[in-house]
Structures are given as C-alpha cells and as structure tokens.
N, C-alpha and C. Protein backbone atom coordinates (compact mmCIF):
# COMPACT_ATOMS: atom_id res chain seq x y z
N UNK A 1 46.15 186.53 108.86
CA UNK A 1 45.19 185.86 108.03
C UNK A 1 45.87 184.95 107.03
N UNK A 2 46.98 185.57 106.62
CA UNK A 2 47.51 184.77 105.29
C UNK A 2 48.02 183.47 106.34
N UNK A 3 48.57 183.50 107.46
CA UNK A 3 49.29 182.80 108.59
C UNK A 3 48.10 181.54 108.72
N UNK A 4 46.60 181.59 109.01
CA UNK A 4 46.05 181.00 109.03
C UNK A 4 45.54 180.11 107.87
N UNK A 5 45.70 181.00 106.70
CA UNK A 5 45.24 180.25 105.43
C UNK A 5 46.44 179.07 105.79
N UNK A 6 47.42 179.51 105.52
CA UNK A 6 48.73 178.42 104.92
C UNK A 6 48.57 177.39 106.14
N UNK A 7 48.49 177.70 106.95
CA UNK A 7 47.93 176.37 108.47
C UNK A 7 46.85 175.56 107.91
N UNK A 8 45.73 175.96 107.40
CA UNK A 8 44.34 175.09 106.88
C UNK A 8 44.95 174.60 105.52
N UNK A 9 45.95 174.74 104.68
CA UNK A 9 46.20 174.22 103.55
C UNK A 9 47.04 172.90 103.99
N UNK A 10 48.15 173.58 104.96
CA UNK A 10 48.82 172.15 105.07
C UNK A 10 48.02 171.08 106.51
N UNK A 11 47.16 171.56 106.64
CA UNK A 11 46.28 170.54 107.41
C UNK A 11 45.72 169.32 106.23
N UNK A 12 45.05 170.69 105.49
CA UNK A 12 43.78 169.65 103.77
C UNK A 12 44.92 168.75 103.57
N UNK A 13 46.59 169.30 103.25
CA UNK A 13 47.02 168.76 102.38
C UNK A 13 47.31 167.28 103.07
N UNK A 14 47.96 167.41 104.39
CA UNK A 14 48.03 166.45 105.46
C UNK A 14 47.01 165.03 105.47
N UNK A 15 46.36 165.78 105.61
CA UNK A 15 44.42 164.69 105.63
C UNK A 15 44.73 163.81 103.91
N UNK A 16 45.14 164.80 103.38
CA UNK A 16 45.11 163.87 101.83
C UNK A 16 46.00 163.02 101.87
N UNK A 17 47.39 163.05 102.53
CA UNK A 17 48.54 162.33 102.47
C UNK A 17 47.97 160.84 103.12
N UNK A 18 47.43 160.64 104.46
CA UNK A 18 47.08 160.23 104.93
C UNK A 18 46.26 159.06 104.26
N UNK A 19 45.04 159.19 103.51
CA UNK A 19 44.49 158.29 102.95
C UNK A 19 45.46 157.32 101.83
N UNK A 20 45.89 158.20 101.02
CA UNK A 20 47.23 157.88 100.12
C UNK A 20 48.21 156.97 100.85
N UNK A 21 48.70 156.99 101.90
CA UNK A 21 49.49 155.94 102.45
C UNK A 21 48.44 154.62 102.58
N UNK A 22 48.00 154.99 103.05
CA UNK A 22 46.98 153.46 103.25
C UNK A 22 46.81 152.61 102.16
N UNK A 23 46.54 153.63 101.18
CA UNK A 23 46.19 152.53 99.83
C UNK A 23 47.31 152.32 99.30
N UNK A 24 48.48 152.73 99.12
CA UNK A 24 49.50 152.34 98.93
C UNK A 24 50.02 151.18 99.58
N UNK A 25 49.73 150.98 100.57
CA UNK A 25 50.00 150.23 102.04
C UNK A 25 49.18 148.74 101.51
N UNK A 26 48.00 148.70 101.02
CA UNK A 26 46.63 147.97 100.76
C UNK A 26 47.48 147.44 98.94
N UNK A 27 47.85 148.07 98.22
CA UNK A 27 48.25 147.82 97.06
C UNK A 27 49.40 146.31 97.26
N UNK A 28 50.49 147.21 98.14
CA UNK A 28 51.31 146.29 98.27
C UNK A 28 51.45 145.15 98.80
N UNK A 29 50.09 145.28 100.30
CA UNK A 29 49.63 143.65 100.60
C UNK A 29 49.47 142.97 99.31
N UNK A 30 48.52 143.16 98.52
CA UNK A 30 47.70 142.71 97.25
C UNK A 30 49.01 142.24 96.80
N UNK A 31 50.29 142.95 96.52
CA UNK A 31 50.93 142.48 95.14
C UNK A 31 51.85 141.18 96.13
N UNK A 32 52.37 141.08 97.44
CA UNK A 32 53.22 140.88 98.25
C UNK A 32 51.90 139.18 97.84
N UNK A 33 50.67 139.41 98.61
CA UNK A 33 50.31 138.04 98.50
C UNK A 33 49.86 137.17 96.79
N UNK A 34 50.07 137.90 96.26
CA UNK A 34 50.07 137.34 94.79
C UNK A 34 51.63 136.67 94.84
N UNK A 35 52.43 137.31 94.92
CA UNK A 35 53.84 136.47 94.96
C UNK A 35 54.34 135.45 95.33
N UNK A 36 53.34 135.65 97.00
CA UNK A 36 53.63 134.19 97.66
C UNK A 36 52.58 132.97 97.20
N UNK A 37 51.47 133.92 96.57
CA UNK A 37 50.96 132.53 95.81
C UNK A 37 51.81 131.59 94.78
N UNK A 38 52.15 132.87 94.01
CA UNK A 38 53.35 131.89 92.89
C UNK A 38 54.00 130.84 93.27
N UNK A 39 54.82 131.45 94.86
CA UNK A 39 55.91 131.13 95.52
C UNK A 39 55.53 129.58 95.70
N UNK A 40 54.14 129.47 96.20
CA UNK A 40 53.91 128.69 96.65
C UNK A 40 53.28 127.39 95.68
N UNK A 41 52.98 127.92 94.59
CA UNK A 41 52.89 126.92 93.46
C UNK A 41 53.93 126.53 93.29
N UNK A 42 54.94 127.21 93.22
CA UNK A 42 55.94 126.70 92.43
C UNK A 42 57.02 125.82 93.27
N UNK A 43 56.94 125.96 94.64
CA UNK A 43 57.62 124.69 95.83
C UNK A 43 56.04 123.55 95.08
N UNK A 44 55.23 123.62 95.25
CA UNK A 44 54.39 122.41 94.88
C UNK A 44 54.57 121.56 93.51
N UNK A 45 55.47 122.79 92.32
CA UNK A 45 55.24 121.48 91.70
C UNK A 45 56.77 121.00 91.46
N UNK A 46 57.69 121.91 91.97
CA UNK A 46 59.49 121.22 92.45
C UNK A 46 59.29 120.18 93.22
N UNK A 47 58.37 119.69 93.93
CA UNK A 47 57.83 118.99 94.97
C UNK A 47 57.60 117.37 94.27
N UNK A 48 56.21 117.71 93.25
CA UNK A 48 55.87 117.00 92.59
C UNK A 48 56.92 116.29 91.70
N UNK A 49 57.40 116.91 91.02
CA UNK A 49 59.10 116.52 90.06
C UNK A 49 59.95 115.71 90.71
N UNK A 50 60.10 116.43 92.13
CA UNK A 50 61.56 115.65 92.90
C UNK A 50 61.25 114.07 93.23
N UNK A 51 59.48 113.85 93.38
CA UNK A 51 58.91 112.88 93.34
C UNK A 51 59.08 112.06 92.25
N UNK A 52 58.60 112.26 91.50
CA UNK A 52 58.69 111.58 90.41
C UNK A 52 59.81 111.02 89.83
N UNK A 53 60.99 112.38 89.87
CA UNK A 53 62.35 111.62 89.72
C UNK A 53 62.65 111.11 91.02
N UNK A 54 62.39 110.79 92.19
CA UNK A 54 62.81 110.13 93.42
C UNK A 54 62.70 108.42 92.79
N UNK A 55 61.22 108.37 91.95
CA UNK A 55 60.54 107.06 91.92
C UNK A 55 61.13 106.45 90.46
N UNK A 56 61.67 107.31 89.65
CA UNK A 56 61.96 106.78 88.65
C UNK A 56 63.56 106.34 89.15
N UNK A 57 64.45 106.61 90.15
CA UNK A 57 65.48 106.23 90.64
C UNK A 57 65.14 105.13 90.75
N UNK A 58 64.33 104.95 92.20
CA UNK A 58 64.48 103.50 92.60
C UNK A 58 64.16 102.20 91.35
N UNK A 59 63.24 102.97 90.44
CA UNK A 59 63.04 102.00 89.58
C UNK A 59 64.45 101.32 88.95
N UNK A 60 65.01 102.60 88.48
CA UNK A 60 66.52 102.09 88.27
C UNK A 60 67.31 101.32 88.70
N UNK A 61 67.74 101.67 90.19
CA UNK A 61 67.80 100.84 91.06
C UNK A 61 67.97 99.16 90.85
N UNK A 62 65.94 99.45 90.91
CA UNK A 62 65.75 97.98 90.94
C UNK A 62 65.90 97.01 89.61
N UNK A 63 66.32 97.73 88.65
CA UNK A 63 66.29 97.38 87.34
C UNK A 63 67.91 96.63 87.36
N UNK A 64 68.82 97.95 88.04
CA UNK A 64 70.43 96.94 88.24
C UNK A 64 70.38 95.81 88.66
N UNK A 65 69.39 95.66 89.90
CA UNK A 65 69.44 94.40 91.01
C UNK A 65 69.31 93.50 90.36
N UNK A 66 67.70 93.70 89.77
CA UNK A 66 67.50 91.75 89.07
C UNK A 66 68.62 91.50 87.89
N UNK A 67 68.99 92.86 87.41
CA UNK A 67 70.40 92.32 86.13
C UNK A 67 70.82 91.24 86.72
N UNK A 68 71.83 92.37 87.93
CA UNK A 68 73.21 91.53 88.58
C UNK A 68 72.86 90.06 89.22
N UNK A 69 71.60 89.93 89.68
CA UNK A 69 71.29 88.90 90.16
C UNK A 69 71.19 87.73 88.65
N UNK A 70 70.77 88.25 87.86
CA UNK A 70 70.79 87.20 86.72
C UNK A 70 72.09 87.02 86.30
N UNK A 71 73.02 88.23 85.95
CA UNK A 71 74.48 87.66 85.57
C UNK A 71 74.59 86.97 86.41
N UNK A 72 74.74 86.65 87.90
CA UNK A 72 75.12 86.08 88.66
C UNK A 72 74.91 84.56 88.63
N UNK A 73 73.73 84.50 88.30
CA UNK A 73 73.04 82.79 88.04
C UNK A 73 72.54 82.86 86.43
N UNK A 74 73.47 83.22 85.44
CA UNK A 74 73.87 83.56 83.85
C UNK A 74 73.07 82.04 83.75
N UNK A 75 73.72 80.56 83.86
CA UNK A 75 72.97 79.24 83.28
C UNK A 75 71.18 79.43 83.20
N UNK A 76 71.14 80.10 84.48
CA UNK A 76 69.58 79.62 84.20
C UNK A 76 68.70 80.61 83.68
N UNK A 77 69.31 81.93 83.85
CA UNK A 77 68.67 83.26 83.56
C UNK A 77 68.79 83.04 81.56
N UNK A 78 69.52 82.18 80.78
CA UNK A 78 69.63 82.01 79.11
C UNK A 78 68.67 80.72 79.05
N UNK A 79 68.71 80.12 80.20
CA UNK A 79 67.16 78.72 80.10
C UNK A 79 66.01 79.30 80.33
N UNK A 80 66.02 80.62 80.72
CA UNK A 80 64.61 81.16 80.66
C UNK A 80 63.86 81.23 82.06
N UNK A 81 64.77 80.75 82.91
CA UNK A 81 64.48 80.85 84.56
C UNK A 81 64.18 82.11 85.37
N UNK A 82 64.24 83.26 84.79
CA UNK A 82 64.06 84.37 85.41
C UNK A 82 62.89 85.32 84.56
N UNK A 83 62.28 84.68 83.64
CA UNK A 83 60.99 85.25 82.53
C UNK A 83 59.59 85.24 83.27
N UNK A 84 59.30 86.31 83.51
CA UNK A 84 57.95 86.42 84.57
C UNK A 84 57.09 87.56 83.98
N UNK A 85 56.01 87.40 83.90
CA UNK A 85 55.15 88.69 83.30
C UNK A 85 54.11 89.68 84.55
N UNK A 86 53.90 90.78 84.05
CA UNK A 86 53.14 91.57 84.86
C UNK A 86 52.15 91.03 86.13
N UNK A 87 51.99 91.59 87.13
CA UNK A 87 50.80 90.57 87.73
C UNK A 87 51.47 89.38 88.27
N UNK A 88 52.20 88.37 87.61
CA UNK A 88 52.74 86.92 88.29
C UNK A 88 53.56 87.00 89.60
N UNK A 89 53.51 86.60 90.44
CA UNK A 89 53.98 86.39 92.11
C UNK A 89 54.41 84.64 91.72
N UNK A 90 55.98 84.97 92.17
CA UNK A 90 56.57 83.69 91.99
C UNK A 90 56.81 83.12 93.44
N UNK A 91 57.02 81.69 93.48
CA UNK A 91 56.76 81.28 94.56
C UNK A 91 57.96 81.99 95.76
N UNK A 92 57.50 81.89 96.97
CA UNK A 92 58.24 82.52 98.02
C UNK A 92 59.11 81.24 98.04
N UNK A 93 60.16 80.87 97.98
CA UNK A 93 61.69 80.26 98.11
C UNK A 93 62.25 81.36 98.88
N UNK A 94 62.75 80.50 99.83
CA UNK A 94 64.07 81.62 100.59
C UNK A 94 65.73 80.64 100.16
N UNK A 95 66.56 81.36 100.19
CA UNK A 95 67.81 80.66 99.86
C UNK A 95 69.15 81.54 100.75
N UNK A 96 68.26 81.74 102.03
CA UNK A 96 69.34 82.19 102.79
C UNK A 96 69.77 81.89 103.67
N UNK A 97 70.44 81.75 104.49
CA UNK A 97 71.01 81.15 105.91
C UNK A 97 72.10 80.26 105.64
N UNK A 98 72.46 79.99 107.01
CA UNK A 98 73.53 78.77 106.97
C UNK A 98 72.44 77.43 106.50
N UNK A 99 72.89 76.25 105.73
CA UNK A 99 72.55 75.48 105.79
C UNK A 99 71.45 75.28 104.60
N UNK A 100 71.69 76.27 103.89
CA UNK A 100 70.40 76.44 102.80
C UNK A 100 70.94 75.74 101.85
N UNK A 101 70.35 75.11 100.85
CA UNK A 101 70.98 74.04 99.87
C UNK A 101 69.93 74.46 98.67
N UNK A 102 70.11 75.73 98.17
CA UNK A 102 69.01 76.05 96.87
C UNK A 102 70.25 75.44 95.73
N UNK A 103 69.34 75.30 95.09
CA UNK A 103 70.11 74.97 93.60
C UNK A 103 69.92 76.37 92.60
N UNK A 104 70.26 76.31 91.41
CA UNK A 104 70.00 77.23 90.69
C UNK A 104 69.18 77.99 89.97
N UNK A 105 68.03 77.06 90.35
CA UNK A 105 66.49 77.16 89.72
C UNK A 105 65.61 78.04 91.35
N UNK A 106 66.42 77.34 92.06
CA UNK A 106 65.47 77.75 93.24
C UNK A 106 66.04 79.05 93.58
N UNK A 107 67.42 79.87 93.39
CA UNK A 107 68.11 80.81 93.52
C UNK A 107 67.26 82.12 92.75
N UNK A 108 67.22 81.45 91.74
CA UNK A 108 66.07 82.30 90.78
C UNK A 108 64.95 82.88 90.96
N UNK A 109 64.01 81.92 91.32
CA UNK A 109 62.84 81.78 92.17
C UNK A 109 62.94 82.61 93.48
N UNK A 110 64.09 83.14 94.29
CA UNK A 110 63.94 83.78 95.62
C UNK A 110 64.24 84.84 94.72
N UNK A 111 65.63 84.78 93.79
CA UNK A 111 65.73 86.08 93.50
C UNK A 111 64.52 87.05 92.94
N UNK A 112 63.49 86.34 92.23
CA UNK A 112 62.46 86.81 91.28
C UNK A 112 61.74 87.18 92.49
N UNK A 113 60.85 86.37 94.01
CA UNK A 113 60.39 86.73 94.81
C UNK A 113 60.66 87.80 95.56
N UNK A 114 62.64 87.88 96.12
CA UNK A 114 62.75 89.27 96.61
C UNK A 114 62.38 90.93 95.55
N UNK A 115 62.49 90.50 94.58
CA UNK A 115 62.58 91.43 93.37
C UNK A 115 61.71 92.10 93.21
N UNK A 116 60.22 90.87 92.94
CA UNK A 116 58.76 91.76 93.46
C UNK A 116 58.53 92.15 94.49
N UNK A 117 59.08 91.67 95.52
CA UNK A 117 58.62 92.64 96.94
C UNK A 117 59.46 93.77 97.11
N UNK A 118 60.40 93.69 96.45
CA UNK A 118 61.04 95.10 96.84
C UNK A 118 60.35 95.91 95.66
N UNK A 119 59.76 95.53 94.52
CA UNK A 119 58.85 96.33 93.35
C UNK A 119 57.75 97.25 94.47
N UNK A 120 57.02 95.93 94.87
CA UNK A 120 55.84 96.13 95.70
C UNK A 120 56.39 97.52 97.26
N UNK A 121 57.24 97.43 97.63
CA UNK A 121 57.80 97.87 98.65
C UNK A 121 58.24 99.58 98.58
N UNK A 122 58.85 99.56 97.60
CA UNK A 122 59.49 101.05 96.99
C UNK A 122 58.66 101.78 96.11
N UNK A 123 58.35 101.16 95.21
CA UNK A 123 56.93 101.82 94.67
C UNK A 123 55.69 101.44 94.22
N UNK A 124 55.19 103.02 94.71
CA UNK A 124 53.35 102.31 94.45
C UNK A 124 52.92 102.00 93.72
N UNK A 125 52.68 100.75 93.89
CA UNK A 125 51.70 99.88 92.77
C UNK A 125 52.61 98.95 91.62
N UNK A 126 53.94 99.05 92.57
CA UNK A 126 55.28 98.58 91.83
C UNK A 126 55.48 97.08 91.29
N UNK A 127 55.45 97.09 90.24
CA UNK A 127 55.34 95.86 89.39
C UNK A 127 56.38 95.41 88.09
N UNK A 128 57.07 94.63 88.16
CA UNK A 128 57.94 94.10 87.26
C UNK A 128 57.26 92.85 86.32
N UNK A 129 58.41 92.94 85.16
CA UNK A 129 58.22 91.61 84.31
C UNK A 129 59.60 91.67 83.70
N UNK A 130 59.71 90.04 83.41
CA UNK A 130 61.21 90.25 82.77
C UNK A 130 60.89 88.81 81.80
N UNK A 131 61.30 89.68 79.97
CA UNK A 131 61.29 88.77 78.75
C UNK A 131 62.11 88.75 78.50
N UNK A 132 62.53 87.35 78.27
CA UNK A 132 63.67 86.83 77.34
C UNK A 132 63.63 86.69 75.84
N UNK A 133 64.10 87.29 74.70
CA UNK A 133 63.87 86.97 73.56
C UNK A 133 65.30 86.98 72.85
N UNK A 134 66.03 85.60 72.43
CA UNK A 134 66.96 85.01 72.43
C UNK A 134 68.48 85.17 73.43
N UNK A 135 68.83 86.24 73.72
CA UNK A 135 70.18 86.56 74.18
C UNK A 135 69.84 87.57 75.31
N UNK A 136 68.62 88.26 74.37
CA UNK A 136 68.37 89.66 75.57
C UNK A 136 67.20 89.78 75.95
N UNK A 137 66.84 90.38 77.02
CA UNK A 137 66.11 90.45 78.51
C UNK A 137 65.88 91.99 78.29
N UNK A 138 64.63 91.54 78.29
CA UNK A 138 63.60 93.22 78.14
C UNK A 138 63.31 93.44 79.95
N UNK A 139 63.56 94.12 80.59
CA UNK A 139 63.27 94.32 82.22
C UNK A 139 62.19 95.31 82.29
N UNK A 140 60.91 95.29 82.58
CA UNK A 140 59.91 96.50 83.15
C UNK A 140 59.65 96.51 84.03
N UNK A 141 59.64 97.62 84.12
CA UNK A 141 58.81 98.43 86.32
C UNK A 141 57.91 99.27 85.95
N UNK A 142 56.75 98.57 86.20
CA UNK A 142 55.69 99.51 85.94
C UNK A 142 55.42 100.00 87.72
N UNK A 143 55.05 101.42 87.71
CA UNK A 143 54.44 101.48 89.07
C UNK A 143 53.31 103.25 89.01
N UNK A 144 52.63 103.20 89.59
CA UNK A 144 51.62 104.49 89.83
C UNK A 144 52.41 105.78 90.30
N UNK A 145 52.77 106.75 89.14
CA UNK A 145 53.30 107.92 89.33
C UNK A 145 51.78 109.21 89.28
N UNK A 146 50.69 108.64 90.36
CA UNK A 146 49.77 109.92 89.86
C UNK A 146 50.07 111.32 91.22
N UNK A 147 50.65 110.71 91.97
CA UNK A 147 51.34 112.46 92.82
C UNK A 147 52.71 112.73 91.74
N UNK A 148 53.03 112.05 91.04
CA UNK A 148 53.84 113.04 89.91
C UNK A 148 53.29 113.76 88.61
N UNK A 149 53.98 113.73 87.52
CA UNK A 149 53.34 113.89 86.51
C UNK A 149 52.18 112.99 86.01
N UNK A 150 52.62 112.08 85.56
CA UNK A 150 51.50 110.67 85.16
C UNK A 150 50.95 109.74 86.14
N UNK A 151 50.10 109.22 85.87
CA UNK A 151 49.71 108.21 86.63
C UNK A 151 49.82 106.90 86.00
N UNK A 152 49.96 105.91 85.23
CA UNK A 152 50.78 104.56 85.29
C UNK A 152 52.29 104.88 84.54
N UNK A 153 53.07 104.69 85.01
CA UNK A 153 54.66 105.23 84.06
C UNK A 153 55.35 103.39 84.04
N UNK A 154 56.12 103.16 82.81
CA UNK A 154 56.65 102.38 82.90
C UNK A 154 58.31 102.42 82.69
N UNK A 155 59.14 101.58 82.77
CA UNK A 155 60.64 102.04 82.69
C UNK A 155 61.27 100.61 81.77
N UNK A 156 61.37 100.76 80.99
CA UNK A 156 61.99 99.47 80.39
C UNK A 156 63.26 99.47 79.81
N UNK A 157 64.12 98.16 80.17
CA UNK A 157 65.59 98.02 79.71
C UNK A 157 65.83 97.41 79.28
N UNK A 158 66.41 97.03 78.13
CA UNK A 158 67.23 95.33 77.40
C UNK A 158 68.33 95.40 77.99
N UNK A 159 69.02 94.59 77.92
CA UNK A 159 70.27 93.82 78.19
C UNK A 159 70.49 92.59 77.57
N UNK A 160 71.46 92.70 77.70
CA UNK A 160 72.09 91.05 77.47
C UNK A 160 72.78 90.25 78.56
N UNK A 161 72.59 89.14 78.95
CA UNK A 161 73.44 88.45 79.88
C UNK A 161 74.38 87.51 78.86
C-alpha cells in the first residue's frame, strides 16, 4: 500500500513537472522574440546612420572637386566665373576631346555643368551653389537626407583660392 501511494505521488508530481516545462518553454519564446525585436531595430537604425554618413561623404567629395577645379582655372574662379546659386543649371559646354578649344570662361561653365550633374547624380535632390565674397568661396550641397536623420541637410565650406 505504502508502494502504491509513493507510485501515485510521483505520477501527481510528474503531471505537474510537465505543465511547468511548457511555460517555461512559452516564457522564453516571449523573451528570445523581444530581443530580436531590439536586434532588429537596432540593424535599422545603424542602417539609417551608415546612410546618412555615406551621403554626407560624397557631399565632401564633391565639395574637393569644384575646389580643385577652381584652383585649377584660379583667373577666372577670383573674376567671379564659378558663382552660381541654388536652383541655377549652367549652360551644358563640353570642353573635352581632342580638338576642343574652350577658353577659360568656357572651362568654368563645363566645370560648373559637370559639378551639378554629378550633385544631381550622387545625391538626392543634390544641389550646389558657390559665393564669392572677396578672396573666399562659400561652397554648398544641399541634398534630401529624409531615409537618414533629417530631411533637407546642407554642407557648407569657405575656402580661399
């Protein structure tokens, strides 16, 4: 008799174990997919960032180019030949190939044309202007950072040529 009791106890006790795993089992789904939610915010907004600094590069980038292109043609870039504001599309001049005979005004003019299309090209909604105010050259790239943090960001540089 006592033989049978202790058999029906560790049966009850058995049956109890049983439910107890499960919810234990059920807990740890719960905590396991909370984690990968985090997990997964948090690749989305490393994501978002790497973007944003991806776009503020090229801005850079493009900020060296039109420099070097102005030191390069220095006479006309201090006459004010390379001063263009937001919005303005300068005329398409090409000054490349064999046989091309641009002068220094017209050098300008392609350079300012390639400059916005590569604005337009690399980033969205990518837009330059470049002021001259006596010696030094204010350079901006405005372009649409709204899959990053902000949505209009601008980048501005002086220099001097």
């Amino acid at each position: 008799m006592a033989n049978t009791r202790n058999r029906y106890a560790l049966r009850q006790a058995a049956a109890g174990q049983r439910g107890f795993t499960l919810i234990e089992v059920l807990v740890t789904v719960i905590v396991l997919a909370i984690g990968l939610l985090g997990l997964a915010g948090l690749q989305l907004t490393a994501l978002k960032y790497n973007h944003s600094a991806y776009m503020r590069s090229q801005a850079t980038i493009l900020t060296n180019d039109i420099t070097d292109r102005m030191r390069a043609n220095r006479d006309v870039a201090t006459a004010g030949g390379y001063n263009i504001a937001l919005g303005a599309v300068p005329n398409a001049v090409s000054c490349e190939g064999i046989g091309q005979n641009c002068s220094n005004a017209d050098m300008a003019t392609a350079d300012l044309s390639e400059w916005k299309q590569q604005l337009a090209g690399l980033l969205p909604s990518g837009d330059g202007s470049i002021v001259q105010v006596g010696s030094t050259f204010t350079i901006t790239i405005q372009w649409d950072d709204s899959r990053g943090e902000q949505a209009p960001v601008q980048l501005s540089v002086e220099t001097a040529i």
